[in-house]
N, C-alpha and C. Protein backbone atom coordinates (compact mmCIF):
# COMPACT_ATOMS: atom_id res chain seq x y z
N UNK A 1 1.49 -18.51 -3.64
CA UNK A 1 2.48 -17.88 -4.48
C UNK A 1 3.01 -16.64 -3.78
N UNK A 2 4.42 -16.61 -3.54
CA UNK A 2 5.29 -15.54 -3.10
C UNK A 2 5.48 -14.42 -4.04
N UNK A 3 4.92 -13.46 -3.83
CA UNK A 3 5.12 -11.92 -4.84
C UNK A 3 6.33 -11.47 -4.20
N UNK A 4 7.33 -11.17 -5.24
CA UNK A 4 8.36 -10.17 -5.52
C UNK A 4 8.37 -9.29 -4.11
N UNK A 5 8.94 -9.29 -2.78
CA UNK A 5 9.44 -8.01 -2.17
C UNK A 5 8.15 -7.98 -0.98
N UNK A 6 7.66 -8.77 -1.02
CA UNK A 6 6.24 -8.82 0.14
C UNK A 6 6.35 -9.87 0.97
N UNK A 7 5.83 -9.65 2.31
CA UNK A 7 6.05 -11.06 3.08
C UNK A 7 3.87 -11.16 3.00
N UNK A 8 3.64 -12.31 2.57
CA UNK A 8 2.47 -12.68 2.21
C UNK A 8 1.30 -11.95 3.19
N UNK A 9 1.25 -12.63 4.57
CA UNK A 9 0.12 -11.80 4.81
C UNK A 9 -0.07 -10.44 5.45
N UNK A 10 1.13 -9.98 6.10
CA UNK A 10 0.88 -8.70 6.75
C UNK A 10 0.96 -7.94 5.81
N UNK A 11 1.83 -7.83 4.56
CA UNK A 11 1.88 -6.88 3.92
C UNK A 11 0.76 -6.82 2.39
N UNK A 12 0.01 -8.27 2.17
CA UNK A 12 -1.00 -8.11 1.60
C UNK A 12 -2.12 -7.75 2.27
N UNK A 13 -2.67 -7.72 3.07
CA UNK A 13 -3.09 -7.02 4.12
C UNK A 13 -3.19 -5.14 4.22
N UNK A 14 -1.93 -4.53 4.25
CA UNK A 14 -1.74 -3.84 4.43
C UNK A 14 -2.20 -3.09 2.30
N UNK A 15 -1.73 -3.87 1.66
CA UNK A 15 -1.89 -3.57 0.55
C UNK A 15 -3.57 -3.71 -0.40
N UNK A 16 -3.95 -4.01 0.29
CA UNK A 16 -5.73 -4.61 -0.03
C UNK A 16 -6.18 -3.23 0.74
N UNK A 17 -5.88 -3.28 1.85
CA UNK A 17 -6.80 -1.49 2.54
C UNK A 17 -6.17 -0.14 1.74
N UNK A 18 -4.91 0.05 1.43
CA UNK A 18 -4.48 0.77 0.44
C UNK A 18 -5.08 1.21 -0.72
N UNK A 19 -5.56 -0.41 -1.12
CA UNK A 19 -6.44 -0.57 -3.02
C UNK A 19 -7.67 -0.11 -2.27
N UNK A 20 -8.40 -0.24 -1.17
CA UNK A 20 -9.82 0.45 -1.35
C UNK A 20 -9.53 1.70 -0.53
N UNK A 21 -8.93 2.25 -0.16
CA UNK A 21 -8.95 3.52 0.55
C UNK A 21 -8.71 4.79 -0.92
N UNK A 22 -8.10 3.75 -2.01
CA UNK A 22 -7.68 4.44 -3.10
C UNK A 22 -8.91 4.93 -4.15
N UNK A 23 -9.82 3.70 -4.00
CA UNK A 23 -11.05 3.23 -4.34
C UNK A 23 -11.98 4.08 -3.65
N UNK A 24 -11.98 4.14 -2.58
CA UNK A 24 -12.92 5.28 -1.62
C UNK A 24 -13.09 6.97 -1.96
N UNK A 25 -11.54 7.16 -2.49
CA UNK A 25 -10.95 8.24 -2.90
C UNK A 25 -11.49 8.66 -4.42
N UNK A 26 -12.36 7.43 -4.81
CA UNK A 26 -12.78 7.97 -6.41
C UNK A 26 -11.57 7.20 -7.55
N UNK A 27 -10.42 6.77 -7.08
CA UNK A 27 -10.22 6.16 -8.02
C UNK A 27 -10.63 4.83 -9.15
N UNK A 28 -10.23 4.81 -9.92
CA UNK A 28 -10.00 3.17 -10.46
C UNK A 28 -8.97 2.68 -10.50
N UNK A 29 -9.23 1.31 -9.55
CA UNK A 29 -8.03 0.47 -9.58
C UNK A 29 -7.78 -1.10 -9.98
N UNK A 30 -7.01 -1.29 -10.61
CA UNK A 30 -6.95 -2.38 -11.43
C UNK A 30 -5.48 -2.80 -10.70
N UNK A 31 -5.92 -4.78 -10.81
CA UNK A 31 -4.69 -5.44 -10.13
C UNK A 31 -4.63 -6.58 -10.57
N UNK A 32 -3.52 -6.84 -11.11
CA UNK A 32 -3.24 -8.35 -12.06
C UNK A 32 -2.81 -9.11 -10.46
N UNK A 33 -4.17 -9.97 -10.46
CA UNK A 33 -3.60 -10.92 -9.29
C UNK A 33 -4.09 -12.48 -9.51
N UNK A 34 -2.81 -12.47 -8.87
CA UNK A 34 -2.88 -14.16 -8.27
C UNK A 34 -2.85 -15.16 -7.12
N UNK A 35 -2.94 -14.11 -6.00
CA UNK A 35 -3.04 -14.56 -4.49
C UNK A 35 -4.58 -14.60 -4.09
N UNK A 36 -5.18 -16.07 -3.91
CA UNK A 36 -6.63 -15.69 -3.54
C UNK A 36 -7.25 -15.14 -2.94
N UNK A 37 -6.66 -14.95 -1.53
CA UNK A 37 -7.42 -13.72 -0.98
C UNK A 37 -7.12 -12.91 -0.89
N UNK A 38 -6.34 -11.72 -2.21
CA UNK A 38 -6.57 -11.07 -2.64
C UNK A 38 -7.95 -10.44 -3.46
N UNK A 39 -7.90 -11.88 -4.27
CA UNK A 39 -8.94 -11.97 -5.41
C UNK A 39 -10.48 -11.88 -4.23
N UNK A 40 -10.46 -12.65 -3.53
CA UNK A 40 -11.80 -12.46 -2.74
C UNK A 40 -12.08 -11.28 -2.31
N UNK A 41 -11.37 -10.44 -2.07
CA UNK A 41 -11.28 -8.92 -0.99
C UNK A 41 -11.86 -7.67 -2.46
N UNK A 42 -11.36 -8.44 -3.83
CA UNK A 42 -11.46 -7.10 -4.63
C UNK A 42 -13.17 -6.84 -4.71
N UNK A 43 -13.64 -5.84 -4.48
CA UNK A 43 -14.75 -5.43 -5.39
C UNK A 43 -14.94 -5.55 -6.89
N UNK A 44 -16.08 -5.66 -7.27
CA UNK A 44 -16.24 -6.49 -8.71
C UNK A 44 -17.52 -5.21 -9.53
């Protein structure tokens, strides 16, 4: 599945180290997804 404005893997990629660097930082982050390896990469 093609998301809105992203070319699939370099920029999900780029967007997965983002979500845990954000995560590293003490946040909480929440992500309505549907690309699987996305879903594999999240922490649970």
């Amino acid at each position: 599945m093609k998301k809105s404005g992203l070319f699939p893997c370099r920029e999900n990629d780029r967007l997965i180290e983002t979500m845990r660097r954000l995560r590293d930082l003490g946040n909480s982050v929440l992500d309505v997804e549907h690309d699987e390896g996305t879903i594999r990469a999240a922490s649970i």
